[in-house]
Protein backbone atom coordinates (compact mmCIF):
# COMPACT_ATOMS: atom_id res chain seq x y z
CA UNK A 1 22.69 65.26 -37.22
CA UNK A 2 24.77 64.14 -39.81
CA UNK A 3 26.87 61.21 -40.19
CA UNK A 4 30.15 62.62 -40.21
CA UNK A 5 29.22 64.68 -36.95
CA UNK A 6 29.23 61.43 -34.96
CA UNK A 7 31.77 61.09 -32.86
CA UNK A 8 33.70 57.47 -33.18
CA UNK A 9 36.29 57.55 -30.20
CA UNK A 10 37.89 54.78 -30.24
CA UNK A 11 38.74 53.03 -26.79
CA UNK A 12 42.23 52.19 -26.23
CA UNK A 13 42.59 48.61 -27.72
CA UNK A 14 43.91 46.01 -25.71
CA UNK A 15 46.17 42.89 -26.67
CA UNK A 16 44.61 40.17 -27.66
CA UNK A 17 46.19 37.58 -24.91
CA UNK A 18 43.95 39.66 -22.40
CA UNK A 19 41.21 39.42 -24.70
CA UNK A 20 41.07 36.19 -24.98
CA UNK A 21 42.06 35.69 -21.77
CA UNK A 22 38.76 37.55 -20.32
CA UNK A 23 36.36 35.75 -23.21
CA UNK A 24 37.46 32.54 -21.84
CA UNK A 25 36.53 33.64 -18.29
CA UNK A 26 32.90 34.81 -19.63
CA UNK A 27 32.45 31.75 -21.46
CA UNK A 28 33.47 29.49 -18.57
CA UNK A 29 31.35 31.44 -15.99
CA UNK A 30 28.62 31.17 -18.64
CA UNK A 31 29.07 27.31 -18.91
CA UNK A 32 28.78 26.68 -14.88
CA UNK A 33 26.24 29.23 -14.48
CA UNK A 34 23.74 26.88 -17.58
CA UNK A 35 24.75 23.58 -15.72
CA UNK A 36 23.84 24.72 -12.77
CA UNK A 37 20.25 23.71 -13.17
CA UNK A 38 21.01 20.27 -14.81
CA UNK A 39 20.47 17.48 -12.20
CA UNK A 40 21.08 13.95 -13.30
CA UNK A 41 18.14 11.90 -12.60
CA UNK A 42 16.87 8.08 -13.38
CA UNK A 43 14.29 7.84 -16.01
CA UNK A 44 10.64 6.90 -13.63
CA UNK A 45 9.82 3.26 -14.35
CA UNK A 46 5.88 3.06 -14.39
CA UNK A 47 6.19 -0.58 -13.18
CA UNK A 48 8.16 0.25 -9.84
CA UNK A 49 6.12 3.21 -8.86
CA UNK A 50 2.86 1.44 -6.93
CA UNK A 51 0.96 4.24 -5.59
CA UNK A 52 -2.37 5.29 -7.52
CA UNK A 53 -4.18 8.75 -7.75
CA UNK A 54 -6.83 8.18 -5.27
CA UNK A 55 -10.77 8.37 -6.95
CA UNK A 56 -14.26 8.27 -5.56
CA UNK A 57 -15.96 4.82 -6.02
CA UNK A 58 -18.92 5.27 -8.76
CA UNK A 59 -21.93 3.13 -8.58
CA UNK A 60 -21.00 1.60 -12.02
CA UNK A 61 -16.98 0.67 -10.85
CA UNK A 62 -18.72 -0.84 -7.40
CA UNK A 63 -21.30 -3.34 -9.10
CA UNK A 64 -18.05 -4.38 -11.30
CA UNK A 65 -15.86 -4.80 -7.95
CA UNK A 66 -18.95 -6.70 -5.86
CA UNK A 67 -20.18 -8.57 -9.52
CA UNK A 68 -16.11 -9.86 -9.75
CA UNK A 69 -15.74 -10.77 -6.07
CA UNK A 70 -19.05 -12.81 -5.56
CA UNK A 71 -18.31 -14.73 -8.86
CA UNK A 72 -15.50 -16.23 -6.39
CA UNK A 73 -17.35 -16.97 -3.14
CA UNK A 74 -18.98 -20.16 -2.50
CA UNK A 75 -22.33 -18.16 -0.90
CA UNK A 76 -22.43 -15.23 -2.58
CA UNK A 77 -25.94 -14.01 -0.95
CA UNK A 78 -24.04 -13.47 2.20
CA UNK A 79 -21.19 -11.19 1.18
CA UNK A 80 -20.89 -7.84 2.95
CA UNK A 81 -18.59 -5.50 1.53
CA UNK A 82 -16.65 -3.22 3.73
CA UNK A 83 -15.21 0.55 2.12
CA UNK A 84 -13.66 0.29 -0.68
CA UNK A 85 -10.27 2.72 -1.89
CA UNK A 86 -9.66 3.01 -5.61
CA UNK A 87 -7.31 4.96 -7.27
CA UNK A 88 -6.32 5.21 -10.81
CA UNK A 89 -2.83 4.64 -12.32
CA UNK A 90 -1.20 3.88 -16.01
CA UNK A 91 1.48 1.04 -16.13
CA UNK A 92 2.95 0.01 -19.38
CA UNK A 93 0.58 2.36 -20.91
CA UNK A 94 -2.54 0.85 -19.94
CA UNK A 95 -4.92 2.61 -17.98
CA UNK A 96 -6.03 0.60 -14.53
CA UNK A 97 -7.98 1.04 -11.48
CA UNK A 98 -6.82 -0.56 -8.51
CA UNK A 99 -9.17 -1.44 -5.40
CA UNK A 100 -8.57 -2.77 -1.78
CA UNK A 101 -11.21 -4.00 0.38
CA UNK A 102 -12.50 -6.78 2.57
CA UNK A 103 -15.62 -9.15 2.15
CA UNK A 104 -16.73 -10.63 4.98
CA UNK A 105 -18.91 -13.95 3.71
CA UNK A 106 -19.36 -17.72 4.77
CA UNK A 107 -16.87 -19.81 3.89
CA UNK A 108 -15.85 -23.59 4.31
CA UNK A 109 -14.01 -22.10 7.35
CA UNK A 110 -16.90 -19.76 8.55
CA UNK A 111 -17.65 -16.46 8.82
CA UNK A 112 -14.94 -13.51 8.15
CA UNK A 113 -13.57 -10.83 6.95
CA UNK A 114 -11.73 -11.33 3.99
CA UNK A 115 -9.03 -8.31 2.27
CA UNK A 116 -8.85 -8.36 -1.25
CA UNK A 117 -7.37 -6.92 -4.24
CA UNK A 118 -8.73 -6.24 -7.44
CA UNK A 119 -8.25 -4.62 -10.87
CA UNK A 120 -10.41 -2.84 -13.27
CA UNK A 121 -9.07 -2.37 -16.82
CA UNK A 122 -11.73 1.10 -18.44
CA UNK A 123 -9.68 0.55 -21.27
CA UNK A 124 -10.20 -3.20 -21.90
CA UNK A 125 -14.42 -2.91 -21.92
CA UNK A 126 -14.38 -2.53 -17.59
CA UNK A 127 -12.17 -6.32 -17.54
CA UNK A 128 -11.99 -6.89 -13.48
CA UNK A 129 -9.26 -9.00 -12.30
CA UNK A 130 -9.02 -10.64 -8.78
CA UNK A 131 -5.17 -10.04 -8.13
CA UNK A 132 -5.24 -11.36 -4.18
CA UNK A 133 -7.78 -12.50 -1.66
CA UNK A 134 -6.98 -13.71 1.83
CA UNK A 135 -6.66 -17.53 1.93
CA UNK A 136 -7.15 -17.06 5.20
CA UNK A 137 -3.21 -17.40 6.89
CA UNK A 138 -1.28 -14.29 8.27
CA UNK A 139 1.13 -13.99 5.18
CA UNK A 140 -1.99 -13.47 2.88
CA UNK A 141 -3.80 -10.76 4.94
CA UNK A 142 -0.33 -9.22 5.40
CA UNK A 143 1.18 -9.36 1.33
CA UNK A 144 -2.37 -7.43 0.84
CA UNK A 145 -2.17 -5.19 3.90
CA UNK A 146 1.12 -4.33 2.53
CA UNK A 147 0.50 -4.14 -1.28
CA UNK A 148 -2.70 -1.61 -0.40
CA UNK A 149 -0.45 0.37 1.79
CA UNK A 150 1.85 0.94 -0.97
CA UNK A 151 -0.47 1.89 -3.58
CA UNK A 152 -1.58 4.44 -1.07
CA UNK A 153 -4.88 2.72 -0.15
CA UNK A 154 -4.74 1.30 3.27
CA UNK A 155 -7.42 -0.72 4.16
CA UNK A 156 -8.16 -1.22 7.77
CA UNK A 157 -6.81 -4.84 9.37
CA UNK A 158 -9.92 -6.08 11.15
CA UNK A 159 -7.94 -8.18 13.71
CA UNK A 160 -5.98 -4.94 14.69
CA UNK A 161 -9.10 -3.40 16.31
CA UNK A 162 -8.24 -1.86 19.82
């Protein structure tokens, strides 16, 4: 078919104050309709969120945990660990592992288990770092209880035991 057997009907024009009138409309519903999925939210800070990524204990991470813990005990032959939760998290861009458990081992003040925190830095050549162990009053055993809970790794209180 040849060009000039095209047919170009032309639609009634309307005035522009309609026009406009309408584009405003489209570009207003436009404008709600893209906002719509915007929600405003706070930036995560790494150092408020506690809770790790739970992992399995290797044999390599649990000779680091035991090695660090008995460095601290006056009789470190009698040490019994009880199970240990890990999990994994990054603060301040630092990769760490973070483990809650008890030791129960002779102390000054006898026999007992003993809930502890500790931190393993992979990053930092397997650094361990005793954060809290109970000193043996009610506020220590409950700051860890607490601290473990939070990161998502409860560890059993032995005095709770029905």
């Amino acid at each position: 078919m040849p060009p000039d057997a095209w047919d170009l009907t032309v639609l009634p024009s309307r005035s522009n104050a309609c026009e406009r009138g309408r584009m405003r409309k489209v570009v207003q519903l436009l404008l709600a309709i893209s906002l719509c999925g915007c929600v405003a939210v706070a930036p995560r800070s790494d150092a408020g969120d506690q809770r790790v990524n739970p992992i399995p204990i290797s044999l390599a991470l649990e000779e680091i945990i035991t090695g660090g813990i008995r460095q601290r005990l006056p009789d470190s032959a009698s040490a019994r660990f009880g199970t240990m939760l890990a999990g994994e998290r990054t603060l301040d861009g630092r990769q760490e592992i973070v483990v809650c458990s008890t030791v129960n081992a002779k102390t000054s003040s006898g026999v007992g288990d003993k809930p502890f925190i500790a931190k393993v830095y992979p990053d930092a050549s397997s650094r361990f770092e005793l954060v809290a162990m109970d000193d043996e009053t009610e506020a220590a055993r409950l700051q860890i209880g607490g601290t473990c809970r939070a990161a998502g790794l409860p560890i059993p209180d032995p005095k709770m035991h029905l």
